[in-house]
N, C-alpha and C. Protein backbone atom coordinates (compact mmCIF):
# COMPACT_ATOMS: atom_id res chain seq x y z
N UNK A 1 93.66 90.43 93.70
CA UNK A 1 93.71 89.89 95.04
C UNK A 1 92.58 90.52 95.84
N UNK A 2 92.10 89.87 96.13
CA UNK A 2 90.87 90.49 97.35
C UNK A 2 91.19 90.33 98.71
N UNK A 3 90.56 91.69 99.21
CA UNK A 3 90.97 91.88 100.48
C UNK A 3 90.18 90.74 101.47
N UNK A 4 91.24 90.30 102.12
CA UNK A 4 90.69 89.60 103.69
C UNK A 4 89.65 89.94 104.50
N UNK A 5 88.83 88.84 104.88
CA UNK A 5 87.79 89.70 105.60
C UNK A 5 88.31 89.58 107.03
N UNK A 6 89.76 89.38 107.55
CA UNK A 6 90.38 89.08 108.84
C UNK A 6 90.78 90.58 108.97
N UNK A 7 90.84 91.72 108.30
CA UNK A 7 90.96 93.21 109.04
C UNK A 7 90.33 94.03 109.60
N UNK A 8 89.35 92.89 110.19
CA UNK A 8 88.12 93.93 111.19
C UNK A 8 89.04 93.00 112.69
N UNK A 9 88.50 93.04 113.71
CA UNK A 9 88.69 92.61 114.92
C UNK A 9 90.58 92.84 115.45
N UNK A 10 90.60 91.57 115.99
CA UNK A 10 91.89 91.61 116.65
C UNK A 10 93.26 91.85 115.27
N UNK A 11 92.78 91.49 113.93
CA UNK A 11 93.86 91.42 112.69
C UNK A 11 94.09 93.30 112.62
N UNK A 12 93.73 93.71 113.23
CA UNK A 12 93.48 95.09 112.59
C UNK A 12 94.57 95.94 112.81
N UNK A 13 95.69 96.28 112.09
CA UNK A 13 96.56 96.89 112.96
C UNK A 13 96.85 98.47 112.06
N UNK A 14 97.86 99.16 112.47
CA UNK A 14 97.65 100.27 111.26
C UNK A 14 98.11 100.46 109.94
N UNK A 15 98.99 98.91 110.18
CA UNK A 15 98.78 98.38 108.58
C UNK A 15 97.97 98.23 107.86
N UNK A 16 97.02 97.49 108.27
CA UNK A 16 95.92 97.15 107.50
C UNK A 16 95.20 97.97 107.38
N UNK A 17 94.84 98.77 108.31
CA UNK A 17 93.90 100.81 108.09
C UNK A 17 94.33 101.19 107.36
N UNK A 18 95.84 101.51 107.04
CA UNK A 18 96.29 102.02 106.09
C UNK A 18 96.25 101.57 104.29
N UNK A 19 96.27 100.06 104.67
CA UNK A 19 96.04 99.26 103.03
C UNK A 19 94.45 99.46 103.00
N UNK A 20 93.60 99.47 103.53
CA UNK A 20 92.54 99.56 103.21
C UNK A 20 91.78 101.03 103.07
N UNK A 21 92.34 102.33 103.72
CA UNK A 21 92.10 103.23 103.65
C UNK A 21 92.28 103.79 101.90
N UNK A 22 93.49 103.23 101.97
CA UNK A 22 94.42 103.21 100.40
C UNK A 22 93.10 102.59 99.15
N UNK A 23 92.47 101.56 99.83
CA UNK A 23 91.57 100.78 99.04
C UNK A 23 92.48 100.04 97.77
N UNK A 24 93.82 99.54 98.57
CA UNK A 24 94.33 98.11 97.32
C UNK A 24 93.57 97.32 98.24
N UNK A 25 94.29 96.07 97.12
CA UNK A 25 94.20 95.02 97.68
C UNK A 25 94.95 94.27 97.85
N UNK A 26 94.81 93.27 99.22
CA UNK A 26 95.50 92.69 99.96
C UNK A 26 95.17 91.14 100.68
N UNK A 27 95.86 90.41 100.68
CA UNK A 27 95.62 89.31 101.58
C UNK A 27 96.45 89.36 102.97
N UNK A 28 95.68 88.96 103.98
CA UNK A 28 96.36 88.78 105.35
C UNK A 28 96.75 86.83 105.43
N UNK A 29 97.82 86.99 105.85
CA UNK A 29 98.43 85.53 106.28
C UNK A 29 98.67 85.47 107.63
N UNK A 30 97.83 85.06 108.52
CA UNK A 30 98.53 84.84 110.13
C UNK A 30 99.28 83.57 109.98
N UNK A 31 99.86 83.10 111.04
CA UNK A 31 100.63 82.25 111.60
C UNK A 31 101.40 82.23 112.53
N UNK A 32 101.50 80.80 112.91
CA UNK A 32 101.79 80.09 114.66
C UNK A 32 103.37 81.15 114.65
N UNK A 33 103.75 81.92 115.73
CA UNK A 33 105.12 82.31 115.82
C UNK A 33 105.94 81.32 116.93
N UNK A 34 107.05 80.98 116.19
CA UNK A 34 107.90 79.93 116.82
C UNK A 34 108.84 81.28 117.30
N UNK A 35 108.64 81.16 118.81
CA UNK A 35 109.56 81.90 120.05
C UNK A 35 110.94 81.51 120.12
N UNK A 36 111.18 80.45 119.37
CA UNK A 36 112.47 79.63 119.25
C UNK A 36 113.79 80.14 118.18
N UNK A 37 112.39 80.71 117.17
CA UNK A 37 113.21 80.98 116.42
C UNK A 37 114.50 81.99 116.34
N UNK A 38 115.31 81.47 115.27
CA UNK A 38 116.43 82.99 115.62
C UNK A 38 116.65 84.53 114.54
N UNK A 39 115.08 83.63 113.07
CA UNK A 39 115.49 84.86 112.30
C UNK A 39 113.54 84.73 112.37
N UNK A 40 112.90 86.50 112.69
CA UNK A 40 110.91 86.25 112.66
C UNK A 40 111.02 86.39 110.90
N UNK A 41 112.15 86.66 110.31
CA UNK A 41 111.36 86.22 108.74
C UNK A 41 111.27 85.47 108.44
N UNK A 42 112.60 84.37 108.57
CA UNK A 42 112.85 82.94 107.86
C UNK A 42 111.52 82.46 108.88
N UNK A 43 111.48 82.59 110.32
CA UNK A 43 110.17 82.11 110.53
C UNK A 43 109.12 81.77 109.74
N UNK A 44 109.11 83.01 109.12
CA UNK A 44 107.34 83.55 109.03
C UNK A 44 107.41 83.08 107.29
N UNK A 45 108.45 82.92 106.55
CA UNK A 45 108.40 82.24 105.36
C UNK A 45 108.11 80.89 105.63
N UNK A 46 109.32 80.31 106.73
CA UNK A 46 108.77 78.42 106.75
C UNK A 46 107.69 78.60 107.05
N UNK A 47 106.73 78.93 107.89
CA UNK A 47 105.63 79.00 108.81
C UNK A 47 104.39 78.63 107.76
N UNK A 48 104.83 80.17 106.24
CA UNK A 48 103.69 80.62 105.74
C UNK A 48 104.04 79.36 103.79
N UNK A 49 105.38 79.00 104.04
CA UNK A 49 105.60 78.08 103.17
C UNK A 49 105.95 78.81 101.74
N UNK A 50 106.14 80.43 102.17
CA UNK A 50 106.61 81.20 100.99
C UNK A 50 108.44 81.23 101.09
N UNK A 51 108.54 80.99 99.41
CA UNK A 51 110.12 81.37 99.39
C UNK A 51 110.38 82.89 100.20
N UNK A 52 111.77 82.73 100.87
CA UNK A 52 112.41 83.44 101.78
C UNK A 52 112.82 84.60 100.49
N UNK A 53 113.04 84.88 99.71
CA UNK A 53 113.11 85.76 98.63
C UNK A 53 112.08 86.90 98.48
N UNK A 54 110.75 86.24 98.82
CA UNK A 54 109.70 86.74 98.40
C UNK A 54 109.01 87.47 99.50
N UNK A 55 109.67 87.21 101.07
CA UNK A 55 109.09 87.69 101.77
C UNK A 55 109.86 88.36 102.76
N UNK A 56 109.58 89.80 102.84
CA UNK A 56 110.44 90.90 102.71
C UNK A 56 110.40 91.74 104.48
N UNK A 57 111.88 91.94 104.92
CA UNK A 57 111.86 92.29 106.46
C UNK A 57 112.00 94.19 106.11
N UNK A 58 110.92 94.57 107.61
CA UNK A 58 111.59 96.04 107.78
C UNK A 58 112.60 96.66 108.47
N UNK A 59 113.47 97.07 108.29
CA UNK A 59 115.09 97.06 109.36
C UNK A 59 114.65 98.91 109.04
N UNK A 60 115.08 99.46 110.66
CA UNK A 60 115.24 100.64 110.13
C UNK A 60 116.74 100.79 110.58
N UNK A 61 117.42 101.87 110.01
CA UNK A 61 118.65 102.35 110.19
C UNK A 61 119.15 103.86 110.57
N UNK A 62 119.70 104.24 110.87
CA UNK A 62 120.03 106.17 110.90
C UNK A 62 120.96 106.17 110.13
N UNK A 63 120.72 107.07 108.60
CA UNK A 63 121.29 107.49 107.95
C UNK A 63 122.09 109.03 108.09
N UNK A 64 123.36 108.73 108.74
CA UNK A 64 123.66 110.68 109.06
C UNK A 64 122.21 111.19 109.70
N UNK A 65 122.26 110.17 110.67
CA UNK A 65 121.38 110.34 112.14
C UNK A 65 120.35 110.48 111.73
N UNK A 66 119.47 110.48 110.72
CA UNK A 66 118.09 110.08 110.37
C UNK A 66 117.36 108.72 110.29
N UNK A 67 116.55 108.40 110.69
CA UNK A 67 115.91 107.08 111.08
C UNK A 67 115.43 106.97 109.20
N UNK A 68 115.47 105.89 108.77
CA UNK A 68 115.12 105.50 107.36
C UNK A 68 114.90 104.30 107.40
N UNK A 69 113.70 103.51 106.65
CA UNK A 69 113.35 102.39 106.26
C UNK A 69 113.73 101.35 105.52
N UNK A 70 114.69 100.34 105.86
CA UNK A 70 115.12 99.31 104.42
C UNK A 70 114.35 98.33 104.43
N UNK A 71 113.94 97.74 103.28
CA UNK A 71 112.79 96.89 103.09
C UNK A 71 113.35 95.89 101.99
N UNK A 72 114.05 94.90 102.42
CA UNK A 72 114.73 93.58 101.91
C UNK A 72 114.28 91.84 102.19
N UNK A 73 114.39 91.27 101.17
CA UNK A 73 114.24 90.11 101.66
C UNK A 73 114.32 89.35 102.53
N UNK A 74 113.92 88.55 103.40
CA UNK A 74 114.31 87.59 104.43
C UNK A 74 115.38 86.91 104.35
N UNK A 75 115.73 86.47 102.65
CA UNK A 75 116.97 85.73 102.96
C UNK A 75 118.35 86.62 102.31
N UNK A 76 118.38 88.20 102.44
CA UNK A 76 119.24 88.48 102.37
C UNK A 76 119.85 89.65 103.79
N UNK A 77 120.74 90.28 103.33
CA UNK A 77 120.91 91.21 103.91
C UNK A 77 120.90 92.98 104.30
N UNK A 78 120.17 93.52 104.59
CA UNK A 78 120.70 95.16 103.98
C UNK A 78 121.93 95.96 104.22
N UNK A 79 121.83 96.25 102.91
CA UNK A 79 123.35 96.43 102.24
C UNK A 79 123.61 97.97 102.98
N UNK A 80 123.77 98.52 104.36
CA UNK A 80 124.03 99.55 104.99
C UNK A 80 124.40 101.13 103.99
N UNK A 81 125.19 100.37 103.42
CA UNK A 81 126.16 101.53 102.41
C UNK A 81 125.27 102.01 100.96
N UNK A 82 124.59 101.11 100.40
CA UNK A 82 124.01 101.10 99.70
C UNK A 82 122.58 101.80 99.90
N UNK A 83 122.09 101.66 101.02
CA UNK A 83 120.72 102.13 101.56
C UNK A 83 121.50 103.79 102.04
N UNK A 84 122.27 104.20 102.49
CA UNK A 84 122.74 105.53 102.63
C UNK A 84 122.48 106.15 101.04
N UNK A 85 123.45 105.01 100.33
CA UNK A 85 123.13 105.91 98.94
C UNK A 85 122.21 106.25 98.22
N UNK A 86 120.97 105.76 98.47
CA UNK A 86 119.69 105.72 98.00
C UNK A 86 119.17 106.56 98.77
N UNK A 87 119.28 107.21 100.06
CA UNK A 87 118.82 108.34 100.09
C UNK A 87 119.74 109.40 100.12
N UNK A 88 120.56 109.20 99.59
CA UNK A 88 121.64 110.34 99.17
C UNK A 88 122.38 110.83 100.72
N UNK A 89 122.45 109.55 101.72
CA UNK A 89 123.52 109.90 102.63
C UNK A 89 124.60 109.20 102.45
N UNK A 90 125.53 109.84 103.47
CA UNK A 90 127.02 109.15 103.69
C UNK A 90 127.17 108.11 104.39
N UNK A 91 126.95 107.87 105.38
CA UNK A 91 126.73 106.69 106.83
C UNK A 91 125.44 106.24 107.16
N UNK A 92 125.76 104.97 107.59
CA UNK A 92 124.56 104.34 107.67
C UNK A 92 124.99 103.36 108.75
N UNK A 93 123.72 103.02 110.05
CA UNK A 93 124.44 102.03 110.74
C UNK A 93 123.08 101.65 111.58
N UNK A 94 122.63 100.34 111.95
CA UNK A 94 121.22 100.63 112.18
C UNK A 94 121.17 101.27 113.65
N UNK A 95 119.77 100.99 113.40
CA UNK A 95 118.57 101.90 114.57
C UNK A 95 118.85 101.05 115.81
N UNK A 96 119.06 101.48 116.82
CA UNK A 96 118.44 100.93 118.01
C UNK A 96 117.07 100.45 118.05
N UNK A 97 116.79 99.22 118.54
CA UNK A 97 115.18 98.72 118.65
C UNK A 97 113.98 99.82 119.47
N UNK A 98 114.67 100.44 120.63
CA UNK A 98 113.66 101.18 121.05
C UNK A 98 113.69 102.46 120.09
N UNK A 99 114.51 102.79 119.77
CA UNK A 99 114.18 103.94 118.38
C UNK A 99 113.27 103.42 117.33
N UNK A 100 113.37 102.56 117.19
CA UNK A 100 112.81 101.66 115.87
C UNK A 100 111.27 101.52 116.40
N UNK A 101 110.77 101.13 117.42
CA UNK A 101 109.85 100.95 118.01
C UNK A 101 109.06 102.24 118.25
N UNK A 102 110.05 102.75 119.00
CA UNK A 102 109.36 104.18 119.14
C UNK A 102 108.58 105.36 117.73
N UNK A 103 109.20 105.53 116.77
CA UNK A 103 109.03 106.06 115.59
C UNK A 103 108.14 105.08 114.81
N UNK A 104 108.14 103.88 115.33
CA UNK A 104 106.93 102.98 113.89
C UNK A 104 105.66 102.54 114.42
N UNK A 105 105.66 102.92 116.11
CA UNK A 105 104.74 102.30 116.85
C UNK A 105 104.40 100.66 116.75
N UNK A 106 105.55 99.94 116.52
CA UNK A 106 105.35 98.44 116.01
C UNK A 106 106.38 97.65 117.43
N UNK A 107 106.66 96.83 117.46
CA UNK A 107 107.34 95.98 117.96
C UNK A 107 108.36 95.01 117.63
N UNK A 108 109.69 95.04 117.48
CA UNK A 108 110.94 95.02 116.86
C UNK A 108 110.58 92.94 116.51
N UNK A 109 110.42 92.77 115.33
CA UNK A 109 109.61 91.14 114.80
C UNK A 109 108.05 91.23 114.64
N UNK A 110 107.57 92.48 114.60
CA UNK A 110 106.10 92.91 113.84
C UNK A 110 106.37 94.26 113.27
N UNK A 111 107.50 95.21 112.62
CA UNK A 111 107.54 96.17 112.20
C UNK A 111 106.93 96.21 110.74
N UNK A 112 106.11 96.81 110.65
CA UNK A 112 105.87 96.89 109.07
C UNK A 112 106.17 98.05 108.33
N UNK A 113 106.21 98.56 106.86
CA UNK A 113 106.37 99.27 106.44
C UNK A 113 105.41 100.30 106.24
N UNK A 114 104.63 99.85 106.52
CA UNK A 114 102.77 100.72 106.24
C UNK A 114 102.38 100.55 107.32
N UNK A 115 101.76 101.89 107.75
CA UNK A 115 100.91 103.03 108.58
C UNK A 115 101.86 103.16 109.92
N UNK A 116 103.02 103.50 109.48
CA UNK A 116 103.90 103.60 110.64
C UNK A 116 103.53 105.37 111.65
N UNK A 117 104.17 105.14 112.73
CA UNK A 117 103.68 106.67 113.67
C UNK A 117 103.76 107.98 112.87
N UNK A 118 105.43 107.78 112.40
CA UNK A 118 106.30 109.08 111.72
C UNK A 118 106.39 108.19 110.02
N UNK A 119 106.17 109.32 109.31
CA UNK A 119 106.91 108.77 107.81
C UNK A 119 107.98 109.19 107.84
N UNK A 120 108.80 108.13 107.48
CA UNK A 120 110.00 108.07 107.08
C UNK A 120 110.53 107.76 106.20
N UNK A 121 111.70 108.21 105.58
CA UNK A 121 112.05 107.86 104.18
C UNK A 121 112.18 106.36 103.87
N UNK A 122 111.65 105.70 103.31
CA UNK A 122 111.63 104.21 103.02
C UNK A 122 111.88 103.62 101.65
N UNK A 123 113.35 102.78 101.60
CA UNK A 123 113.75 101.90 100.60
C UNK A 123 113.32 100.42 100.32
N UNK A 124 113.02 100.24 99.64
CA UNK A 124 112.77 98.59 99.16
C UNK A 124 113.77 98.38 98.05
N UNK A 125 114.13 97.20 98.51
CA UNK A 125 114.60 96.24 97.75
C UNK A 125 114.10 96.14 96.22
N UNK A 126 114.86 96.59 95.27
CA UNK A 126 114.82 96.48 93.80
C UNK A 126 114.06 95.20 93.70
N UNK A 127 114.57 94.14 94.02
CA UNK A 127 113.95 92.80 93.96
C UNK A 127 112.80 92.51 94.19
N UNK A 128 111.83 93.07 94.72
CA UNK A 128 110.34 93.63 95.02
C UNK A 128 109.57 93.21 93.78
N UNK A 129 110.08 94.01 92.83
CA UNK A 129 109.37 94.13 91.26
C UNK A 129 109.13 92.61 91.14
N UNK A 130 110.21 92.01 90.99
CA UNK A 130 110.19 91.01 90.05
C UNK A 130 108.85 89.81 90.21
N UNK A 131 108.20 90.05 91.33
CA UNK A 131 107.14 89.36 91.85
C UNK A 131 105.62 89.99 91.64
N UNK A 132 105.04 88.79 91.34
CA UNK A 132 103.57 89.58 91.34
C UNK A 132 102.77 90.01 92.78
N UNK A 133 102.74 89.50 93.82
CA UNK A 133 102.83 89.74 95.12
C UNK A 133 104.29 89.79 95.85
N UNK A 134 103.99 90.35 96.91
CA UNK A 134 105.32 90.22 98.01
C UNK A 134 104.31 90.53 99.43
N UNK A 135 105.39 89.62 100.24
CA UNK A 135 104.61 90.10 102.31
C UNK A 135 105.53 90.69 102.64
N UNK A 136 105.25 91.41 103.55
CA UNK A 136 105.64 92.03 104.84
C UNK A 136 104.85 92.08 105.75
N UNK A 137 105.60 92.25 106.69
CA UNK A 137 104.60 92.38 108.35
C UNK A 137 103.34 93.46 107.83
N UNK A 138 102.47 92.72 108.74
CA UNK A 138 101.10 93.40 108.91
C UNK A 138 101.11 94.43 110.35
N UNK A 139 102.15 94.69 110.44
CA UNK A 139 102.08 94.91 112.25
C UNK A 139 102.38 94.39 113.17
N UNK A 140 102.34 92.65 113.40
CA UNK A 140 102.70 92.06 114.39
C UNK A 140 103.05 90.91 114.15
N UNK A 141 103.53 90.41 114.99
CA UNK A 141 104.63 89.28 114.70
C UNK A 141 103.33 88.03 114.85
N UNK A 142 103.47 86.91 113.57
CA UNK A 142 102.53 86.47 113.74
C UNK A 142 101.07 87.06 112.25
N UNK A 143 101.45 87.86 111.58
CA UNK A 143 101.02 88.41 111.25
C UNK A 143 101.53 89.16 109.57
N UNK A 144 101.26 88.72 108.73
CA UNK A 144 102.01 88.45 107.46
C UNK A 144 100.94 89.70 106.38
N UNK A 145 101.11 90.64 105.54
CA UNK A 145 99.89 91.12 104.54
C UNK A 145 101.10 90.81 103.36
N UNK A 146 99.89 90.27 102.21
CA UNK A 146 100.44 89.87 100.60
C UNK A 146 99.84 91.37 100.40
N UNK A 147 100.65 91.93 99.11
CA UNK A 147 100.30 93.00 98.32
C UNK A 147 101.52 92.62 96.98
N UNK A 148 100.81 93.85 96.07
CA UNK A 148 101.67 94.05 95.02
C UNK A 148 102.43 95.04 95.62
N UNK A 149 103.65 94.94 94.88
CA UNK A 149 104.84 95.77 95.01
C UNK A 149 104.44 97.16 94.63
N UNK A 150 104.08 97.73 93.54
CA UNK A 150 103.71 98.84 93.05
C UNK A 150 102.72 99.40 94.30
N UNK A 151 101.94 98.74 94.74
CA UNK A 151 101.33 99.37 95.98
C UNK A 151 101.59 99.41 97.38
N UNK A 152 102.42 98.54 97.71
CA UNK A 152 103.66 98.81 98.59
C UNK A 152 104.59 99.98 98.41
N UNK A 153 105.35 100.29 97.45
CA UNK A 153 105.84 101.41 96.85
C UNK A 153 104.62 102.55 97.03
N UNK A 154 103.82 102.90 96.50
CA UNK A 154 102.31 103.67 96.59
C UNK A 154 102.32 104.29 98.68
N UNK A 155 102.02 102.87 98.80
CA UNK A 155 101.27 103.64 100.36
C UNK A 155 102.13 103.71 101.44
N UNK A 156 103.94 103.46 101.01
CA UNK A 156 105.10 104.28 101.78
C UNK A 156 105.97 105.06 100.90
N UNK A 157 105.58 105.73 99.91
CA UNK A 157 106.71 106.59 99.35
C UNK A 157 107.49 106.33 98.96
N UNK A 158 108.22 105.14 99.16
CA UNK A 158 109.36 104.37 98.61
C UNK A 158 109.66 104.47 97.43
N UNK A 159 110.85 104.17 97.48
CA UNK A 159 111.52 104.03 96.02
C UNK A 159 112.41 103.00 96.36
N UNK A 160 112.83 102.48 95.04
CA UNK A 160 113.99 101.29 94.90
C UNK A 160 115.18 101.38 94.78
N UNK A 161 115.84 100.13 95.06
CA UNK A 161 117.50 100.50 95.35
C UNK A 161 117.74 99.24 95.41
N UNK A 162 119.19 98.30 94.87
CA UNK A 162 119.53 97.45 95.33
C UNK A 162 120.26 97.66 96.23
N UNK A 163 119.39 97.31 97.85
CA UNK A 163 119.57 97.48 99.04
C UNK A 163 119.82 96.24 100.07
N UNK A 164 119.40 94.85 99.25
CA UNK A 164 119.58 93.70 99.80
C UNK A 164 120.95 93.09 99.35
N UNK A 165 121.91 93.03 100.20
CA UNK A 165 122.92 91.92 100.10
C UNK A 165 122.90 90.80 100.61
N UNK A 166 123.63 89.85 100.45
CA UNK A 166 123.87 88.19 100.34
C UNK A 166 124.22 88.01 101.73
């Protein structure tokens, strides 16, 4: 995959510093954001015309009051209990948006998983693998990066977990 030449100017966020600092590679996908909508992934899948499977939301949560990263599909759910167990806590219940905001420097429907303020412990979705690319937010809503999973995993620390429920 070759990198976009849309991560110089206004595309530039610290997602993309960060994938490119990294030196993978990556494609950027913008697209029109429908204000209407009621879910910015299922959005940003119809929008971008990728299965909702394949294109993956960042939810953070406090695990026994630690802010932690779940990184699941659009068309499922994160599995609260399950994402505790993967980082070896007890409780799990999510983040408040201005917590969430505050710690990722993103905006709650542009959170991404890469080049956030604070690192934080971050889970993805087992289901990740099974694809040769996967998106997540680039930073902003409106704003889509393709990568491989293995380098997604790579440039947040992550590890896997089946963390997405139905």
């Amino acid at each position: 995959m070759k990198e976009s030449k849309r991560t110089k100017g206004a595309a530039g966020t610290p997602a993309t510093v960060a994938a490119t600092k990294a030196g993978i590679g990556f494609t950027l996908h913008p697209y029109e954001v429908d204000a209407a909508a009621e879910s910015y992934g299922e959005a940003a899948a119809k929008a971008l015309g990728v299965p909702p499977e394949r294109l993956f939301k960042t939810l953070l949560a406090e695990v026994d009051g630690n802010l932690t990263v779940g990184v699941v599909p659009v068309s499922g759910r994160l599995d609260l209990k399950a994402l505790a167990a993967a980082v070896g806590g007890k409780r799990a219940r999510m983040a408040e948006p201005a917590d969430a905001e505050r710690a990722t420097g993103y905006v709650v429907g542009g959170i991404s998983p890469l080049g956030q303020r604070r690192r934080l412990p971050v889970v993805v979705d087992e289901s990740a693998s099974g694809f040769p690319t996967v998106y997540v937010s680039a930073g902003r809503r409106g704003l889509q990066i393709e990568l491989a999973p293995a380098d997604l995993l790579r440039l947040t620390g992550a590890r896997t977990a089946l963390i997405g429920g139905a």
